[in-house]
N, C-alpha and C. Protein backbone atom coordinates (compact mmCIF):
# COMPACT_ATOMS: atom_id res chain seq x y z
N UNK A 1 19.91 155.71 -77.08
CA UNK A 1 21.08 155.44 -76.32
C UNK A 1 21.36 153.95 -76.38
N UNK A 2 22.36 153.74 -76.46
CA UNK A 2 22.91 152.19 -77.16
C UNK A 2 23.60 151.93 -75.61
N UNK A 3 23.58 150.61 -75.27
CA UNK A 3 24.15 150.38 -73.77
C UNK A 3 25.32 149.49 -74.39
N UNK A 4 26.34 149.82 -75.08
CA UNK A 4 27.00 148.51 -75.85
C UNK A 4 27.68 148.53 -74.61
N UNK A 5 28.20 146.72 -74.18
CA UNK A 5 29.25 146.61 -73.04
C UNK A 5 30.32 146.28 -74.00
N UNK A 6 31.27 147.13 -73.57
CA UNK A 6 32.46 146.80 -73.93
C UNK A 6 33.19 145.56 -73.28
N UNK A 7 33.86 144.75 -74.10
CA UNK A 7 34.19 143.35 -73.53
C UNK A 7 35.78 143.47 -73.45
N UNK A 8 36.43 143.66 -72.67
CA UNK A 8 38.47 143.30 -72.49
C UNK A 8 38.90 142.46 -73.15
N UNK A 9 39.56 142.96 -74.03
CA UNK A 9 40.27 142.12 -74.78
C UNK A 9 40.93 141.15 -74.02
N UNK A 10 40.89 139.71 -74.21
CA UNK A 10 42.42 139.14 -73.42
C UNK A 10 43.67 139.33 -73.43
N UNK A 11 44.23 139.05 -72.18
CA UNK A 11 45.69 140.16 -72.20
C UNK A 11 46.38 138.51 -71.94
N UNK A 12 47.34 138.83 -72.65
CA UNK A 12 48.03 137.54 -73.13
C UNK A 12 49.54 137.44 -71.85
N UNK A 13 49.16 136.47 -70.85
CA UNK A 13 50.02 136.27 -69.64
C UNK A 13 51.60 135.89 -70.22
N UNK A 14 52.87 136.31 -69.71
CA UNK A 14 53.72 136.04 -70.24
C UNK A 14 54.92 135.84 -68.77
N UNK A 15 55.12 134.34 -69.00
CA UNK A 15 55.83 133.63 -67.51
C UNK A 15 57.19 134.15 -67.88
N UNK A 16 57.85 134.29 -66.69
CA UNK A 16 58.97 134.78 -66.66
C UNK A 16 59.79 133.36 -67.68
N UNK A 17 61.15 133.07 -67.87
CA UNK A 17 61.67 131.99 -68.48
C UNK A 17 61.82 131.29 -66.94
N UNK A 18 62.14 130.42 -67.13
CA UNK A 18 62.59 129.10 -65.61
C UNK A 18 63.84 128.62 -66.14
N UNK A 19 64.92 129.35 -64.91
CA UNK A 19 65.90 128.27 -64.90
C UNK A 19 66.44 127.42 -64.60
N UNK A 20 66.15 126.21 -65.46
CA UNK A 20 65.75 124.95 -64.82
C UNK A 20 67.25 124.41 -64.69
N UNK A 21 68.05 124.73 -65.01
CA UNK A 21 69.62 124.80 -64.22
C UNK A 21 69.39 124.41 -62.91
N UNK A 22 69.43 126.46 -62.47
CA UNK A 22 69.21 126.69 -61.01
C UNK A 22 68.19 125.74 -60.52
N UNK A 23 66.53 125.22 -60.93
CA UNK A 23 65.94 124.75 -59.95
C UNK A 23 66.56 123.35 -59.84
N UNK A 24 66.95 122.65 -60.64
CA UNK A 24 67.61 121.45 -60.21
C UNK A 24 68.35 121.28 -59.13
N UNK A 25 69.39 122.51 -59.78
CA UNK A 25 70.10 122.75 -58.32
C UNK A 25 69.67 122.79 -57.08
N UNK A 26 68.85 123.52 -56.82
CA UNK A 26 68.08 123.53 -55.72
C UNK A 26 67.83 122.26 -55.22
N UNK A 27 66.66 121.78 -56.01
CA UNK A 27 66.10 120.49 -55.98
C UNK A 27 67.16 119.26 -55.32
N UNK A 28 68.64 119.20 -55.66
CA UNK A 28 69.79 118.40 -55.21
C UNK A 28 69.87 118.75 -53.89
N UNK A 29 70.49 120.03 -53.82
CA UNK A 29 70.86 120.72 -52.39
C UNK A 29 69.50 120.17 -51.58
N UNK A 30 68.26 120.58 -52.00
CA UNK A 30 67.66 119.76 -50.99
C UNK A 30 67.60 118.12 -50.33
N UNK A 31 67.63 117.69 -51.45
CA UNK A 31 67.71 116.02 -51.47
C UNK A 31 68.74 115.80 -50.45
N UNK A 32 69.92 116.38 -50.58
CA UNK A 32 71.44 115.83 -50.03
C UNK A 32 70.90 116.27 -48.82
N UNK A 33 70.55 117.67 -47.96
CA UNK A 33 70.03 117.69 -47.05
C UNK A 33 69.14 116.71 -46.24
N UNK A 34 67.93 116.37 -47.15
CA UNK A 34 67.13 115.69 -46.54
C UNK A 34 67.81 114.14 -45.76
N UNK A 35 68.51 113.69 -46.67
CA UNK A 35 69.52 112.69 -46.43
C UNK A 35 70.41 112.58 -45.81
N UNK A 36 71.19 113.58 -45.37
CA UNK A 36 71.98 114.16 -44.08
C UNK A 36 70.75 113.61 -42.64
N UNK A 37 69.92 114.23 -42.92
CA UNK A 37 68.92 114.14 -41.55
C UNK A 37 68.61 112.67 -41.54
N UNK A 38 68.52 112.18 -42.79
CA UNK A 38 68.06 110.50 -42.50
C UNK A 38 68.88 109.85 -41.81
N UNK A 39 70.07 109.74 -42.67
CA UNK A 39 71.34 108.83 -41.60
C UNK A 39 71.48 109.69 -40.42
N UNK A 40 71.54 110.64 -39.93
CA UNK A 40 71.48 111.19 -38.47
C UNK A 40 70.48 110.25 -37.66
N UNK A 41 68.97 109.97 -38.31
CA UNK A 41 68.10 109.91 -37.68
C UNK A 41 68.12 108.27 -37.39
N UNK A 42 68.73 107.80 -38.73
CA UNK A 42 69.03 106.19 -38.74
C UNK A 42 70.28 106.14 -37.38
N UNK A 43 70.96 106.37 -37.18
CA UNK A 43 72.22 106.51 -36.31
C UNK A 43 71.19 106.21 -35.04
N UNK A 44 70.73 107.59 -34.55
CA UNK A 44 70.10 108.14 -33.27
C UNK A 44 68.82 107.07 -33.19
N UNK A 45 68.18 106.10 -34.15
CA UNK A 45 67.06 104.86 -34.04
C UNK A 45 68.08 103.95 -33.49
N UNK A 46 69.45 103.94 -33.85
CA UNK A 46 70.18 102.00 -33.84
C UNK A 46 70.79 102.46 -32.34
N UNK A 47 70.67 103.68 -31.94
CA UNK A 47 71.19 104.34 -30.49
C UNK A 47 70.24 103.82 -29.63
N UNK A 48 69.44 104.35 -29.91
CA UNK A 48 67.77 104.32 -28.83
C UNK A 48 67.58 102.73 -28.42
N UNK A 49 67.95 101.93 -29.78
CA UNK A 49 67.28 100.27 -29.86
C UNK A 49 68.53 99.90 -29.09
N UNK A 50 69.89 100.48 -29.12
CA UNK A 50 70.45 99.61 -27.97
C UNK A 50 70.43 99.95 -26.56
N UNK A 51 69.74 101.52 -26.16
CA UNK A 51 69.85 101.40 -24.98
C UNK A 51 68.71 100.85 -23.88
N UNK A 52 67.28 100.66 -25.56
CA UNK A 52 66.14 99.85 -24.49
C UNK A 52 66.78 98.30 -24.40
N UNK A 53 67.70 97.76 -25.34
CA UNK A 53 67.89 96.84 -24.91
C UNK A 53 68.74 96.57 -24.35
N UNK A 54 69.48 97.14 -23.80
CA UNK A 54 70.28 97.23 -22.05
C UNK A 54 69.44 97.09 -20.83
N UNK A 55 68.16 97.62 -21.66
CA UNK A 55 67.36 98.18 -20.37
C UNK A 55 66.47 96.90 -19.93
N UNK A 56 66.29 96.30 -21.08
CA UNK A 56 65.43 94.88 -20.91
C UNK A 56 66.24 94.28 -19.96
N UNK A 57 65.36 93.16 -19.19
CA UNK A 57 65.87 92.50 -17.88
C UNK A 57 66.69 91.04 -19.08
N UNK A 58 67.13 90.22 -18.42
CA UNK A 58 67.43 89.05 -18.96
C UNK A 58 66.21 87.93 -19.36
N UNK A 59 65.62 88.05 -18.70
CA UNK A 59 63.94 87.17 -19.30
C UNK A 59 63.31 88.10 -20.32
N UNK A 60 63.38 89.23 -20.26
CA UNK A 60 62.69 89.68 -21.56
C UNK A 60 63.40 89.23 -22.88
N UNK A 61 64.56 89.32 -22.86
CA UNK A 61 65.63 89.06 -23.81
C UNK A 61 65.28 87.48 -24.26
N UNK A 62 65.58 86.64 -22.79
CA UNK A 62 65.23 85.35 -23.64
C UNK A 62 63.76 84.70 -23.60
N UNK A 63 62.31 85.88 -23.40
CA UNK A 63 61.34 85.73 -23.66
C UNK A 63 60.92 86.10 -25.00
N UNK A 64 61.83 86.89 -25.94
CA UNK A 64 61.51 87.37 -26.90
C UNK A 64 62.61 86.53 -27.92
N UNK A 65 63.33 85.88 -27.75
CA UNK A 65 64.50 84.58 -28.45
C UNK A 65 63.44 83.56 -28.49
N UNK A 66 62.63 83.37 -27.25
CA UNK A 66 61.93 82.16 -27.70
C UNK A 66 60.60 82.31 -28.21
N UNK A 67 60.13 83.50 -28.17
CA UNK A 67 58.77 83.73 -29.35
C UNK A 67 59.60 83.50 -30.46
N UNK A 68 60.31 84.38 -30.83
CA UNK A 68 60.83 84.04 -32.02
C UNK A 68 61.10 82.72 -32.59
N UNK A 69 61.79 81.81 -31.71
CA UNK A 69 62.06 80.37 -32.21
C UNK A 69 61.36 79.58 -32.60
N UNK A 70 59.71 79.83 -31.51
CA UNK A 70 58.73 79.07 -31.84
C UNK A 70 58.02 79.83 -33.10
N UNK A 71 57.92 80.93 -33.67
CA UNK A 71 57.68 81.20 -34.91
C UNK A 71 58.27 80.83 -36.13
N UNK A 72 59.15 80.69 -36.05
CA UNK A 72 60.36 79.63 -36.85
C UNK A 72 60.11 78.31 -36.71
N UNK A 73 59.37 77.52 -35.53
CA UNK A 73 59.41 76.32 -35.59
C UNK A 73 58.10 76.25 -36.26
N UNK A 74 57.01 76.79 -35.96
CA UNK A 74 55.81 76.40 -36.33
C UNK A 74 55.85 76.40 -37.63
N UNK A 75 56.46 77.22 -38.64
CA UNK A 75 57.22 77.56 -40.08
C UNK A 75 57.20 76.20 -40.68
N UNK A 76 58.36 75.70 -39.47
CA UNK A 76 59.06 74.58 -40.37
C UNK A 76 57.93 72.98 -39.94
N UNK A 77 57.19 73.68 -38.87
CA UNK A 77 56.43 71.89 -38.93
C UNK A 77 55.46 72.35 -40.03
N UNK A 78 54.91 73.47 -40.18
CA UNK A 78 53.79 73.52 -41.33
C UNK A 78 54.02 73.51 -43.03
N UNK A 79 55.86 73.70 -43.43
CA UNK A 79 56.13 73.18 -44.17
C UNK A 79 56.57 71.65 -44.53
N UNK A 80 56.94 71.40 -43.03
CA UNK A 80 56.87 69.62 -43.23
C UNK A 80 55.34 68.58 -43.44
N UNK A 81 54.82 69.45 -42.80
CA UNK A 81 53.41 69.16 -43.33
C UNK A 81 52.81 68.81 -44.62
N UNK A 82 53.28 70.35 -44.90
CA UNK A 82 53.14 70.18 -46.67
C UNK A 82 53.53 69.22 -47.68
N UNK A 83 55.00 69.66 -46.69
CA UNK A 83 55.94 68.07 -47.92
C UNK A 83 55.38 67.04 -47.76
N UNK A 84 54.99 66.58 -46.71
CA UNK A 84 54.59 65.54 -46.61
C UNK A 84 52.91 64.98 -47.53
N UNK A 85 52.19 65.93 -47.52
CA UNK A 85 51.12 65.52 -48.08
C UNK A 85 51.34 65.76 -49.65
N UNK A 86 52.37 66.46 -50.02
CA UNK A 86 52.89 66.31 -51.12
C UNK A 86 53.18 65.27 -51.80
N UNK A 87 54.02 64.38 -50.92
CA UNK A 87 54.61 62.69 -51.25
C UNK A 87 53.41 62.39 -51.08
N UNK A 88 52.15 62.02 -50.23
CA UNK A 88 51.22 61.43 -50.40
C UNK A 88 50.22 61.56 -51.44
N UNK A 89 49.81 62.61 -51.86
CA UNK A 89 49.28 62.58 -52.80
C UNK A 89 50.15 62.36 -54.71
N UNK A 90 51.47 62.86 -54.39
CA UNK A 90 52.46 62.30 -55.91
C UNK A 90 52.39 60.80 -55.86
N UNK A 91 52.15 60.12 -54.74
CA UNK A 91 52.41 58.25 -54.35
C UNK A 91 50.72 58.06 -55.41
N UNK A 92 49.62 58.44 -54.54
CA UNK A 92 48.45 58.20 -55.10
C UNK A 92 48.51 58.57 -56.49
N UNK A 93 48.79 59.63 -56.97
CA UNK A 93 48.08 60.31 -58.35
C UNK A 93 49.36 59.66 -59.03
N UNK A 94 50.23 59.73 -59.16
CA UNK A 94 51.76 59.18 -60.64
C UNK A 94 52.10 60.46 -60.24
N UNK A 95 51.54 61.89 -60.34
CA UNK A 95 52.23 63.22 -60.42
C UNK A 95 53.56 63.24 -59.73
N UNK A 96 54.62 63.88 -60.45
CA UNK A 96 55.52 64.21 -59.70
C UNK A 96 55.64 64.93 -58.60
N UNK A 97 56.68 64.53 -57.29
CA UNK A 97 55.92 65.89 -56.39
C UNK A 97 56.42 67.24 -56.88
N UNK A 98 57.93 67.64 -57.63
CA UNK A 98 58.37 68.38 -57.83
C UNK A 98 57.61 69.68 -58.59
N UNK A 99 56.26 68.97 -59.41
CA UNK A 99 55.36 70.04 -60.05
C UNK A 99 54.31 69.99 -59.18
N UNK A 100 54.08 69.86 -57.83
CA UNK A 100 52.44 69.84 -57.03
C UNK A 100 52.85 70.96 -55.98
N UNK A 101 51.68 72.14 -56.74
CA UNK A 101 51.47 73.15 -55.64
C UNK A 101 50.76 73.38 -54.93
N UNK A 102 50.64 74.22 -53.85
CA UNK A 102 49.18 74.34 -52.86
C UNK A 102 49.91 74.20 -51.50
N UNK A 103 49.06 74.98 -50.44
CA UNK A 103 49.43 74.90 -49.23
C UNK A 103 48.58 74.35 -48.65
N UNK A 104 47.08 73.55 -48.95
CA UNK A 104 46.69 72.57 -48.33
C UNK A 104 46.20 71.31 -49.06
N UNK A 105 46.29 70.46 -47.99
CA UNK A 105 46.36 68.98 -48.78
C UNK A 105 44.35 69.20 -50.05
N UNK A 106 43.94 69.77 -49.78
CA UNK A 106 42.86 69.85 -50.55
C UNK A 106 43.55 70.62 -52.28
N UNK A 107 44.40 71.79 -51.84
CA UNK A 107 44.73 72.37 -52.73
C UNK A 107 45.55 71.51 -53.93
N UNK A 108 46.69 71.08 -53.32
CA UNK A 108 47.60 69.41 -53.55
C UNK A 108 46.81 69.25 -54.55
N UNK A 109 46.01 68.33 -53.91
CA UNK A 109 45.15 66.88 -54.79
C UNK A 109 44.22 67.92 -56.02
N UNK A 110 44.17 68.88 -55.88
CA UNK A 110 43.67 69.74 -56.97
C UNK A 110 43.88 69.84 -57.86
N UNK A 111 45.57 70.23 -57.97
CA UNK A 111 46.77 70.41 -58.32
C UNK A 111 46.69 69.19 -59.46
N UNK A 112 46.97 68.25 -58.82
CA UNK A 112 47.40 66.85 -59.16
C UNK A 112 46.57 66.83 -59.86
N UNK A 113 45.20 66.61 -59.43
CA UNK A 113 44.05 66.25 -60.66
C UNK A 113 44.41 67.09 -62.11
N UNK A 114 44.53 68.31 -62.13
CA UNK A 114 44.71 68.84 -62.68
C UNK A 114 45.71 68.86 -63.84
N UNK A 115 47.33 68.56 -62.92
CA UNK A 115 48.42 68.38 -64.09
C UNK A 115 47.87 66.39 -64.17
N UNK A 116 47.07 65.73 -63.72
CA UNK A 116 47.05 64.38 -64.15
C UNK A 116 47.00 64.22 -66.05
N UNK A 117 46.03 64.39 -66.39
CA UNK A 117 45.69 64.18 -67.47
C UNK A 117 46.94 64.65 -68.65
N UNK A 118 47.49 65.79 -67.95
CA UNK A 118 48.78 66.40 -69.15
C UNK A 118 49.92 65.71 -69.02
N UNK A 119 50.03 64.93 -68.00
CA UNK A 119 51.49 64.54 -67.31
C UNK A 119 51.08 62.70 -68.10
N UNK A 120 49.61 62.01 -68.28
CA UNK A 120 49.48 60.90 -68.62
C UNK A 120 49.07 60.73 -70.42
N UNK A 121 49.41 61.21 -71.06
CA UNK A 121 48.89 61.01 -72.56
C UNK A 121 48.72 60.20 -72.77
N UNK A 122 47.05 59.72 -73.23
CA UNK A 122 46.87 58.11 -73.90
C UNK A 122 46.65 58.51 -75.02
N UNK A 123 47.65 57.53 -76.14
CA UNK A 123 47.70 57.73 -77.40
C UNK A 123 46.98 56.06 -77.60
N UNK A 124 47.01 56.17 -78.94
CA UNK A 124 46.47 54.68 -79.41
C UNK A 124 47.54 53.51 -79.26
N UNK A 125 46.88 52.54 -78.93
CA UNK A 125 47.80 51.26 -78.79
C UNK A 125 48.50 50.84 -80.01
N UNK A 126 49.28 50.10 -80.38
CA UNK A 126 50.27 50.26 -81.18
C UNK A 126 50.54 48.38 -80.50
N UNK A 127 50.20 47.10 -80.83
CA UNK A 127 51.06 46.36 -80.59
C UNK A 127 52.48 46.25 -81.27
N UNK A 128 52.41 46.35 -82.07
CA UNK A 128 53.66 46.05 -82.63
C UNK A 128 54.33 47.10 -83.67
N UNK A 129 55.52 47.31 -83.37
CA UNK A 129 56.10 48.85 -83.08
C UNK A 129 56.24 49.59 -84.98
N UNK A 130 56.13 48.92 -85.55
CA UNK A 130 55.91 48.61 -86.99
C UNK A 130 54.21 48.80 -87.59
N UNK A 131 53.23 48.42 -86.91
CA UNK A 131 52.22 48.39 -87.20
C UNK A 131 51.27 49.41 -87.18
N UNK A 132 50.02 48.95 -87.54
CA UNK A 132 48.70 50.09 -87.38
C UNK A 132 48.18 50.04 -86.36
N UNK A 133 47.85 51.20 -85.45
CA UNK A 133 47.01 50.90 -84.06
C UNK A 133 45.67 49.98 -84.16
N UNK A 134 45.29 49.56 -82.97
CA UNK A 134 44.07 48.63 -83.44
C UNK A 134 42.85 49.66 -83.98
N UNK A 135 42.76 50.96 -82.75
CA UNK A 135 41.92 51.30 -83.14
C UNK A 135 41.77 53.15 -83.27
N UNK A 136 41.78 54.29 -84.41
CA UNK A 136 41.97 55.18 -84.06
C UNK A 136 40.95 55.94 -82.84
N UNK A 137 42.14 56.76 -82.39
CA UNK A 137 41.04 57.35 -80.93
C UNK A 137 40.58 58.42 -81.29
N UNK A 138 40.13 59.08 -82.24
CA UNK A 138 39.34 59.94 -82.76
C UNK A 138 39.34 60.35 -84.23
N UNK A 139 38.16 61.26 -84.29
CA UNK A 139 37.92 61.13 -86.29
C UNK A 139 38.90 61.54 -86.79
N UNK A 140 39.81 62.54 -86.11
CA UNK A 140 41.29 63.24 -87.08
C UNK A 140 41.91 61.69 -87.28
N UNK A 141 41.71 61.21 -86.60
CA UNK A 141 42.99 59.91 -86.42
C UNK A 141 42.35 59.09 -87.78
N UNK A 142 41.10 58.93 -87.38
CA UNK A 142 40.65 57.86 -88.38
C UNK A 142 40.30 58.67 -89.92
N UNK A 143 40.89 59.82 -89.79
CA UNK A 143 40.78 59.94 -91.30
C UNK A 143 42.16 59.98 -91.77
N UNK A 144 43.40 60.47 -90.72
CA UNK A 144 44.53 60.57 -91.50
C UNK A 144 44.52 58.43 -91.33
N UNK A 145 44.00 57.62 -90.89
CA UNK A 145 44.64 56.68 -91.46
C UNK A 145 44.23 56.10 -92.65
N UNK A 146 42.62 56.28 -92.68
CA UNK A 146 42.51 56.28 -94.06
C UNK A 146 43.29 56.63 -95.25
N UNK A 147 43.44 58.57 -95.25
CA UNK A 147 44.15 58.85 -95.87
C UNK A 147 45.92 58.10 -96.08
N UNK A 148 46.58 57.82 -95.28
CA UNK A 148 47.48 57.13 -95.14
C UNK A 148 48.05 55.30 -95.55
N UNK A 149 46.67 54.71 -95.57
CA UNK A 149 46.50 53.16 -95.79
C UNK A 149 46.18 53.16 -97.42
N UNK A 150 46.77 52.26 -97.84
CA UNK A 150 46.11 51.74 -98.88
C UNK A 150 45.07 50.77 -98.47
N UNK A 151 44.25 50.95 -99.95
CA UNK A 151 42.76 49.84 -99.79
C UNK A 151 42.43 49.70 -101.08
């Protein structure tokens, strides 16, 4: 007696077609809905925010004008700050202030060190505007003048 198991063939699944017409459609009709409810809901928020603020006394109103102001002021002294150590350190270094970034004077002078060297190019001296430098400032230099000089 043979125990063969018979094994099921696979049965090959077959999806209906999708009409992706219709689901778009759908998909819109919902959207436009959902968006109906937003501006309703935006409306009924700018409702609510004016009637707590009816409801606020007059010191809350101008307790909350002057947090605000002083958040705005502290803004502007901590950007005057900045500027300012800005000019101090462009005075010290040559750097312009217009290229020095950083929000603290440590960052600044960082800065500065940094664009110093690109902003100052030392090339070779040159007295006289016609002539050979006295001395080349490195071996590329001193070989193109070789190459370049008669001898």
């Amino acid at each position: 007696m043979t125990d063969a198991v018979e094994t099921p063939e696979p049965q090959e699944t077959v999806e209906p077609e999708t009409d992706w017409r219709a689901e778009a459609e759908k998909l819109k009709a919902e959207s436009r809905k959902w968006e109906a409810r937003s501006k309703e809901n935006a409306k009924a928020a700018q409702r609510l925010a004016e009637l707590e603020d009816a409801d606020k006394t007059e010191l809350q109103r101008a307790t909350e004008r002057a947090e605000t102001l002083e958040r705005e002021l502290s803004g502007l002294r901590s950007q005057q700050q900045v500027t300012a150590w800005m000019s101090e350190v462009a005075a010290s270094s040559g750097v312009p202030v217009d290229v020095l970034r950083g929000s603290t004077r440590e960052e600044i002078e960082a800065h500065a060190e940094t664009l110093k060297p690109l902003l100052n190019p030392r090339g070779p001296y040159v007295p006289s505007p016609g002539g050979i430098p006295e001395t080349p400032t490195n071996a590329d230099a001193a070989f193109a003048h070789k190459l370049f000089t008669q001898s």
